[in-house]
N, C-alpha and C. Protein backbone atom coordinates (compact mmCIF):
# COMPACT_ATOMS: atom_id res chain seq x y z
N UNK A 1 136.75 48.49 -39.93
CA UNK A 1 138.01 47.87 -40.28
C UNK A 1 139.13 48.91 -40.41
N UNK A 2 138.95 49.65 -40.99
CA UNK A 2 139.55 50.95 -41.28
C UNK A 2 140.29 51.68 -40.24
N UNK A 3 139.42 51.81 -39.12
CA UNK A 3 139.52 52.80 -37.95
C UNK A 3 140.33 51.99 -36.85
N UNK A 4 139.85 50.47 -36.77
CA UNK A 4 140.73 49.48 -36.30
C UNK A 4 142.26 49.01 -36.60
N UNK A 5 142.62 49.36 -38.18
CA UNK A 5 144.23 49.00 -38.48
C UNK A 5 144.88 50.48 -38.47
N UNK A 6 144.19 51.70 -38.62
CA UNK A 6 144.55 52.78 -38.01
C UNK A 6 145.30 52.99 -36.85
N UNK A 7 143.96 53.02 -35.77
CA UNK A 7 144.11 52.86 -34.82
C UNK A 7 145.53 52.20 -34.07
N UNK A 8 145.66 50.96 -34.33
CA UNK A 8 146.68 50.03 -33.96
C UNK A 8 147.90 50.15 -34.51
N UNK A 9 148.21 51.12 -35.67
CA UNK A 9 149.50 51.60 -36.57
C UNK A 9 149.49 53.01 -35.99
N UNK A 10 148.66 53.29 -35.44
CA UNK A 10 148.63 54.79 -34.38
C UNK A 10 149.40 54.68 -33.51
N UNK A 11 149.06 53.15 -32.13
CA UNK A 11 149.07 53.25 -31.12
C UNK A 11 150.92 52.89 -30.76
N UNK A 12 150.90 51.74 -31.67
CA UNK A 12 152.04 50.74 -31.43
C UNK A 12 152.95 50.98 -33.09
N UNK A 13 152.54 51.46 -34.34
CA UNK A 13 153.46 51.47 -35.37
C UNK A 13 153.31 50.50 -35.85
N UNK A 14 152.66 49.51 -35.73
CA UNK A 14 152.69 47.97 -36.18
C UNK A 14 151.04 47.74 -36.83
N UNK A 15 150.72 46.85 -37.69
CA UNK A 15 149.79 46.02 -38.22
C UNK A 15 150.05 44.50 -38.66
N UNK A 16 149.10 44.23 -38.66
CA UNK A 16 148.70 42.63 -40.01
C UNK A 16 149.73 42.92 -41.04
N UNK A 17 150.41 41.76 -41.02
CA UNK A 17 151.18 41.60 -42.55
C UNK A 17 150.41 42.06 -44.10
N UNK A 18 148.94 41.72 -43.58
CA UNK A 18 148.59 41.89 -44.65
C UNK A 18 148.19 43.27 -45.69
N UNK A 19 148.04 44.39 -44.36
CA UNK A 19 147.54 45.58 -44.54
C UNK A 19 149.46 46.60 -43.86
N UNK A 20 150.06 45.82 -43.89
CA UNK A 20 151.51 46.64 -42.84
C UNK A 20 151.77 47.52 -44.28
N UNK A 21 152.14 48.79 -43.85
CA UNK A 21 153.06 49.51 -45.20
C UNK A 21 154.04 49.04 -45.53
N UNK A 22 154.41 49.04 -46.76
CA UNK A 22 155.13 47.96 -47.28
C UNK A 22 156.94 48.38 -47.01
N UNK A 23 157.12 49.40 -47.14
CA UNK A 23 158.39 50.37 -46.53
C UNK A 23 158.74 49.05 -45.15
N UNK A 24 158.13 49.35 -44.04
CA UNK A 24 158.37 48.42 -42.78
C UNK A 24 158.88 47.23 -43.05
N UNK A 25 158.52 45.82 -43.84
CA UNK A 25 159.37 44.96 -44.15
C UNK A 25 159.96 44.63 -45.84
N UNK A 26 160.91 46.09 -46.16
CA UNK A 26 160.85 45.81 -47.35
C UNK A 26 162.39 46.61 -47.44
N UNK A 27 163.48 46.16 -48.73
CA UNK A 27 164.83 46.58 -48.22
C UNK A 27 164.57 46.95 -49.62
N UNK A 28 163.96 47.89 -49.85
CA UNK A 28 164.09 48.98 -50.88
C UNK A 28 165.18 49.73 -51.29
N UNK A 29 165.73 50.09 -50.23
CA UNK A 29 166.81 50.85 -49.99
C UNK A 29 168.22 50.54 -50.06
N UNK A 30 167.78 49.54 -49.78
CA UNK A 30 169.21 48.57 -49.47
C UNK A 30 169.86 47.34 -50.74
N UNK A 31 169.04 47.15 -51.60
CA UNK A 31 169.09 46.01 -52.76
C UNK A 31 169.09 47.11 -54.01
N UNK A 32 169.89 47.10 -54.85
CA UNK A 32 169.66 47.74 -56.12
C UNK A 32 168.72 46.82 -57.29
N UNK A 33 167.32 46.81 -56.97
CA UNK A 33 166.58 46.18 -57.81
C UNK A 33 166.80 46.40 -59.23
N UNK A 34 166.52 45.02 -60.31
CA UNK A 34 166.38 45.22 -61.57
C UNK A 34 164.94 45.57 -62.16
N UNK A 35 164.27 45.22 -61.26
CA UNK A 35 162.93 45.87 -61.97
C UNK A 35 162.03 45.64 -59.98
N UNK A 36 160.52 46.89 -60.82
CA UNK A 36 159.89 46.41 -59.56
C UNK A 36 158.26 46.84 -60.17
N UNK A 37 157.94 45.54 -59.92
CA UNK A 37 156.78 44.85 -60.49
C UNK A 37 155.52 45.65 -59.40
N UNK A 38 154.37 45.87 -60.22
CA UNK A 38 152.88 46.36 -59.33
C UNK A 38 152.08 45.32 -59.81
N UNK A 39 151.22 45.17 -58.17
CA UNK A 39 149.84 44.73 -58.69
C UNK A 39 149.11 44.49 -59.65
N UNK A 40 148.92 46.02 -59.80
CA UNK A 40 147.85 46.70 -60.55
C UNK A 40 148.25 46.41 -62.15
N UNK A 41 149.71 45.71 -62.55
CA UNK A 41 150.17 45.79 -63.49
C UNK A 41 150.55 44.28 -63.69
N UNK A 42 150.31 43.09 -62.97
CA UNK A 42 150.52 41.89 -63.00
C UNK A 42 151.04 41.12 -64.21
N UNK A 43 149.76 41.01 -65.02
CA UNK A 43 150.22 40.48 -65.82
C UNK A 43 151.13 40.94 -66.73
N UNK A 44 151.66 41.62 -67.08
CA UNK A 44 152.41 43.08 -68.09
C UNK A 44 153.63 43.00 -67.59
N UNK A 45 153.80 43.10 -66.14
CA UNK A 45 154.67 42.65 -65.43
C UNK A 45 155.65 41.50 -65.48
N UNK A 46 154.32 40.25 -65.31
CA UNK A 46 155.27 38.89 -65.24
C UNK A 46 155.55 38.52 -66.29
N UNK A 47 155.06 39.29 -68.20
CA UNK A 47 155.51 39.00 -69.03
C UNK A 47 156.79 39.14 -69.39
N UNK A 48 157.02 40.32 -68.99
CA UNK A 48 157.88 41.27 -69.06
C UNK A 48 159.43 40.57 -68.56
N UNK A 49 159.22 40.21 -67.10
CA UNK A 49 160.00 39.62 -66.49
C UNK A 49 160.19 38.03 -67.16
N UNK A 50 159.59 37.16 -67.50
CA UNK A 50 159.58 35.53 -68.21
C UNK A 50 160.41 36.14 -69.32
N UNK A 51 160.13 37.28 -70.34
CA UNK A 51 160.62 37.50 -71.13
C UNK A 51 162.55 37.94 -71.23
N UNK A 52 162.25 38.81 -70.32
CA UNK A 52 163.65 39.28 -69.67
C UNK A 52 164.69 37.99 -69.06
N UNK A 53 164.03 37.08 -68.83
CA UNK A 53 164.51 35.76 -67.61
C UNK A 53 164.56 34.77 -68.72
N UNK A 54 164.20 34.73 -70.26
CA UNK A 54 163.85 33.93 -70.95
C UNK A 54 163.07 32.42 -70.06
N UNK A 55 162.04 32.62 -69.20
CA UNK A 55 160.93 31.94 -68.67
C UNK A 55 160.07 31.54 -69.63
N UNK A 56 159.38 30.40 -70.16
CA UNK A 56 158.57 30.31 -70.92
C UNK A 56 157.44 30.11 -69.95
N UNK A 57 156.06 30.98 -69.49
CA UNK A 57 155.60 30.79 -68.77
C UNK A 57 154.10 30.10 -69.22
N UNK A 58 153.96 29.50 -70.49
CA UNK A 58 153.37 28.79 -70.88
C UNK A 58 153.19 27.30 -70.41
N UNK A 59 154.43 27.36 -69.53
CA UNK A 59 154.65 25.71 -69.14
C UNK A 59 154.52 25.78 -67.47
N UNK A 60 154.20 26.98 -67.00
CA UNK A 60 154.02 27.00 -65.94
C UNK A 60 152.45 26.68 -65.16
N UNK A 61 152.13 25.82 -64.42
CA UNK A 61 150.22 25.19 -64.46
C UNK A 61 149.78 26.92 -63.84
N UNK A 62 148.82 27.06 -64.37
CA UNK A 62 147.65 28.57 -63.85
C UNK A 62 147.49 28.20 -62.15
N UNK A 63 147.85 27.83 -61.64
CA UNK A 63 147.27 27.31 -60.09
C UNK A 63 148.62 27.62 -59.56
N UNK A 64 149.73 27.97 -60.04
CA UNK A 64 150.68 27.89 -59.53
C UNK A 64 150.37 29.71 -59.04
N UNK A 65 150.09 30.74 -59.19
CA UNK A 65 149.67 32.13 -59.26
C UNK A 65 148.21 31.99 -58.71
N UNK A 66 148.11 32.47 -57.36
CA UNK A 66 147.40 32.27 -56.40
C UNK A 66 147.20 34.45 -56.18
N UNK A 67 145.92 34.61 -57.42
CA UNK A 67 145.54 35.84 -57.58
C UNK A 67 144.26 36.51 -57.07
N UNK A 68 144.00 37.09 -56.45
CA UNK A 68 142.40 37.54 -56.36
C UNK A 68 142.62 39.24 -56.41
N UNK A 69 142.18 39.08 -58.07
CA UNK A 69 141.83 40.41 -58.32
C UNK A 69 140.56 41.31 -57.97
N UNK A 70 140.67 42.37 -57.90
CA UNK A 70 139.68 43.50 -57.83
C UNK A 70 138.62 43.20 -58.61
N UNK A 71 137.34 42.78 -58.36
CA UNK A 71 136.38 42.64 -58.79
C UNK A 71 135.94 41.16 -58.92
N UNK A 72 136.58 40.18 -58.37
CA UNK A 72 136.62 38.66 -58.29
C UNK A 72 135.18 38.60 -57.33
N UNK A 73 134.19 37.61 -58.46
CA UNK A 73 132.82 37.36 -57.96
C UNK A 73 132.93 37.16 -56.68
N UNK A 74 134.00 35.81 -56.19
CA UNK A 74 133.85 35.31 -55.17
C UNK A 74 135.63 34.65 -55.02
N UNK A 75 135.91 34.30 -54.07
CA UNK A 75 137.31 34.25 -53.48
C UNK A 75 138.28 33.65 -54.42
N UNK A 76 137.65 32.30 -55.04
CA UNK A 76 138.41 31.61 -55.87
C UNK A 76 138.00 31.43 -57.12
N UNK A 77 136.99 32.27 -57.46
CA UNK A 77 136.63 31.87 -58.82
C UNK A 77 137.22 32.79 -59.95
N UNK A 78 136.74 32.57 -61.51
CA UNK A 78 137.57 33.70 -62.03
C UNK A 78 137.02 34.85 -61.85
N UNK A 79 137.77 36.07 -62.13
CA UNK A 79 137.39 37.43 -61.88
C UNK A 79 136.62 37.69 -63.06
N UNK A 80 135.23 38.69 -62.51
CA UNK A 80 134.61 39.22 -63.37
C UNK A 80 135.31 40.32 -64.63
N UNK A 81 134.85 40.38 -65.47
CA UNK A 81 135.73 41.42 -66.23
C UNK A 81 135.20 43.13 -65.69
N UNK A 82 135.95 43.18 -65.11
CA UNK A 82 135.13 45.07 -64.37
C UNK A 82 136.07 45.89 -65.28
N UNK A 83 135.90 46.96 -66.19
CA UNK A 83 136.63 48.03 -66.45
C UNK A 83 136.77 48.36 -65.43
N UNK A 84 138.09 49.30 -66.03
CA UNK A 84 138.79 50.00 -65.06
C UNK A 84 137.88 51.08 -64.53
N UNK A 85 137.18 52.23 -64.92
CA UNK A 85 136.41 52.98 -64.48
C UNK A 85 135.20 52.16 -63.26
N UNK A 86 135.13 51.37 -63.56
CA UNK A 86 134.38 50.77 -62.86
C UNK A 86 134.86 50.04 -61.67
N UNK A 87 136.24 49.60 -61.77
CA UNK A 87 137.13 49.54 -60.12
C UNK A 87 137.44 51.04 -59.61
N UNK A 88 137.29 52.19 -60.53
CA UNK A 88 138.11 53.33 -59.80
C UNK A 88 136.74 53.73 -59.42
N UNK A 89 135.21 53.67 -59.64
CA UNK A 89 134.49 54.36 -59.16
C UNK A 89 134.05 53.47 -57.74
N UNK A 90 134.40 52.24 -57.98
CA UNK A 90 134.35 51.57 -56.61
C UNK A 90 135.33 52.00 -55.32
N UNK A 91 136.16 52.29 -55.71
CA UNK A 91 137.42 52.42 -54.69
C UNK A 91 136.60 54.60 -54.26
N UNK A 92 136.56 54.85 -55.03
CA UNK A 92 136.00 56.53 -55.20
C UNK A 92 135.32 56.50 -54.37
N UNK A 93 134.27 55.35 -54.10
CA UNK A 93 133.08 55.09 -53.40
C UNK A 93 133.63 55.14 -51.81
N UNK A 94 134.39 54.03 -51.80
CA UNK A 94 135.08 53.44 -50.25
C UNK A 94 135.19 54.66 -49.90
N UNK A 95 136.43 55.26 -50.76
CA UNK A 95 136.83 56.14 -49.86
C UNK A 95 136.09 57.44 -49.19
N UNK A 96 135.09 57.65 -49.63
CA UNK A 96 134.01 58.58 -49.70
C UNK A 96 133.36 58.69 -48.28
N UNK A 97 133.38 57.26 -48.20
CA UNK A 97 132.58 56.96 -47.07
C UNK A 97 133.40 57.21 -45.71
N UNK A 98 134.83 57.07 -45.68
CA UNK A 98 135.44 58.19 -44.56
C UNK A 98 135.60 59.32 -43.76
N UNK A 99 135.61 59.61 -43.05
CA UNK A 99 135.47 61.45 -42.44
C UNK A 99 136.81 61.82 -42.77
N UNK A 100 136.87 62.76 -42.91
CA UNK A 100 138.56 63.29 -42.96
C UNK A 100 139.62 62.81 -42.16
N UNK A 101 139.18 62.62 -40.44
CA UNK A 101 140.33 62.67 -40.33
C UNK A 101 140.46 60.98 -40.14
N UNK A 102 140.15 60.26 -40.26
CA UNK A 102 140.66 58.74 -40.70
C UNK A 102 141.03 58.45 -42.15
N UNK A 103 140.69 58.99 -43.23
CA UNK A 103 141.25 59.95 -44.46
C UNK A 103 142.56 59.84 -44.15
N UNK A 104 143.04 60.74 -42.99
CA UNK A 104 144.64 61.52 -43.34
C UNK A 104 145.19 60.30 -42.31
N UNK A 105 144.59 60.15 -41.16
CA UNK A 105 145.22 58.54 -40.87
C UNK A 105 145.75 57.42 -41.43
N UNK A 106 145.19 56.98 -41.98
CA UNK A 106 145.42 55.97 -43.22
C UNK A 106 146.05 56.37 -44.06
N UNK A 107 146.01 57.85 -44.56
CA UNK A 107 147.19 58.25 -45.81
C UNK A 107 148.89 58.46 -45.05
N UNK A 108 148.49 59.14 -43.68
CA UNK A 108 149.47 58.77 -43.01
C UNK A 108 150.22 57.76 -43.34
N UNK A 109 150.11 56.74 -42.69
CA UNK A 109 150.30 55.16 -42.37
C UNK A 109 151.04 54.69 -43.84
N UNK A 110 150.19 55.31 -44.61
CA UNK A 110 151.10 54.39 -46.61
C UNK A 110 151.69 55.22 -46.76
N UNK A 111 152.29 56.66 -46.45
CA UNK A 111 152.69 57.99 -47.22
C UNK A 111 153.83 57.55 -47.71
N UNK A 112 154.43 57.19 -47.03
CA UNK A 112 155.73 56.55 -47.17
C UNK A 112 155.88 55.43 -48.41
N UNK A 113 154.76 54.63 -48.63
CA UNK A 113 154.90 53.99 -49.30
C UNK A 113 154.14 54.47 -50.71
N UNK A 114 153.23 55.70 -51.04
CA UNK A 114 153.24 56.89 -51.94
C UNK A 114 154.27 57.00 -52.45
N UNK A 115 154.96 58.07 -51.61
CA UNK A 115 155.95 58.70 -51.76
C UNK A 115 157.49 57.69 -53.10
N UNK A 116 157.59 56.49 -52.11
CA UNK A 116 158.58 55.42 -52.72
C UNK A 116 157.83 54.80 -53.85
N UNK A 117 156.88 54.84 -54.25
CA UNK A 117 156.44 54.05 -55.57
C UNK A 117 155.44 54.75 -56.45
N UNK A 118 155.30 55.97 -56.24
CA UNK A 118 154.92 56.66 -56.84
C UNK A 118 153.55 57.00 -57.12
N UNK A 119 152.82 56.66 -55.83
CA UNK A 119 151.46 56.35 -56.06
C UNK A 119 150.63 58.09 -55.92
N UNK A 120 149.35 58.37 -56.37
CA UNK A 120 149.00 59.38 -56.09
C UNK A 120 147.34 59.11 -55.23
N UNK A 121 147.03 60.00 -54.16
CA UNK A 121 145.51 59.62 -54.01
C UNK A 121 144.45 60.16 -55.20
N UNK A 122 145.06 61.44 -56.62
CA UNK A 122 144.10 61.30 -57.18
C UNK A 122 143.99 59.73 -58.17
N UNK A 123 143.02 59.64 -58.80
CA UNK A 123 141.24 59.89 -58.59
C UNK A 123 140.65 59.87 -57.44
N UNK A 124 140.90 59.22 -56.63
CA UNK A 124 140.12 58.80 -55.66
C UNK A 124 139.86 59.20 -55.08
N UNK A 125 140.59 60.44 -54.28
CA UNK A 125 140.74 61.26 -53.05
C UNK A 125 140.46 62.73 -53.46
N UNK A 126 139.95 63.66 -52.65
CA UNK A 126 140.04 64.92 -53.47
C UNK A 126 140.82 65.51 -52.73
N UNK A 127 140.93 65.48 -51.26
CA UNK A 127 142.07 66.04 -50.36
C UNK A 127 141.88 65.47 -49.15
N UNK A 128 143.34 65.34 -48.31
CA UNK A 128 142.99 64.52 -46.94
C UNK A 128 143.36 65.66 -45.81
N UNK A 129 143.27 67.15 -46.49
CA UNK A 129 144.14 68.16 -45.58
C UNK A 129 143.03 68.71 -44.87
């Protein structure tokens, strides 16, 4: 999978919406955002924001937030409770299993999107050089 959305962001610059770096359709640059919400930080996030928006998001139905977190048994069910050490030694794992230079391919391809949001490859990575 890996070597395949590589590959194709190699050949042509382009991918799947779903895996595209986010820089490519995103006007970061161009919108003076009031805030900018992560994943990895969801819920903390959308409190944050209901709160800021005075949203009471208590009245909002749970089905309306269409989530599948990291460690979710199965597609739609609820997510298992995984500590965090225990998603980072999974992801530690993935990446492990790479050779270097599809490593620096793929870091390629997001650097950009590193770089703009501040992401780092440690833990996960020990070097892609």
């Amino acid at each position: 999978f890996i070597r395949r959305v590589t590959s194709e962001w190699t050949r042509r610059k382009t991918a799947n919406e779903h895996w595209r770096p986010y820089y490519v359709h995103c006007d970061y640059c161009d919108i003076k955002y009031d805030f900018i919400g992560r994943v990895e930080n969801f819920k903390d996030d959308l409190a944050y924001i209901s709160q800021r928006t005075n949203i009471n998001m208590s009245k909002v139905p749970p089905e309306a937030f269409h989530v599948h977190p990291s460690g979710s048994d199965e597609r739609f069910l609820k997510p298992r409770n995984t500590s965090e050490s225990e998603k980072d030694r999974k992801v530690i794992d993935y990446f492990a299993q790479l050779d270097k230079k599809t490593l620096k391919l793929l870091y390629n391809m997001y650097k950009i999107d590193f770089e703009m949001f501040g992401y780092s490859l440690q833990p996960y990575v020990k070097t892609v050089n």
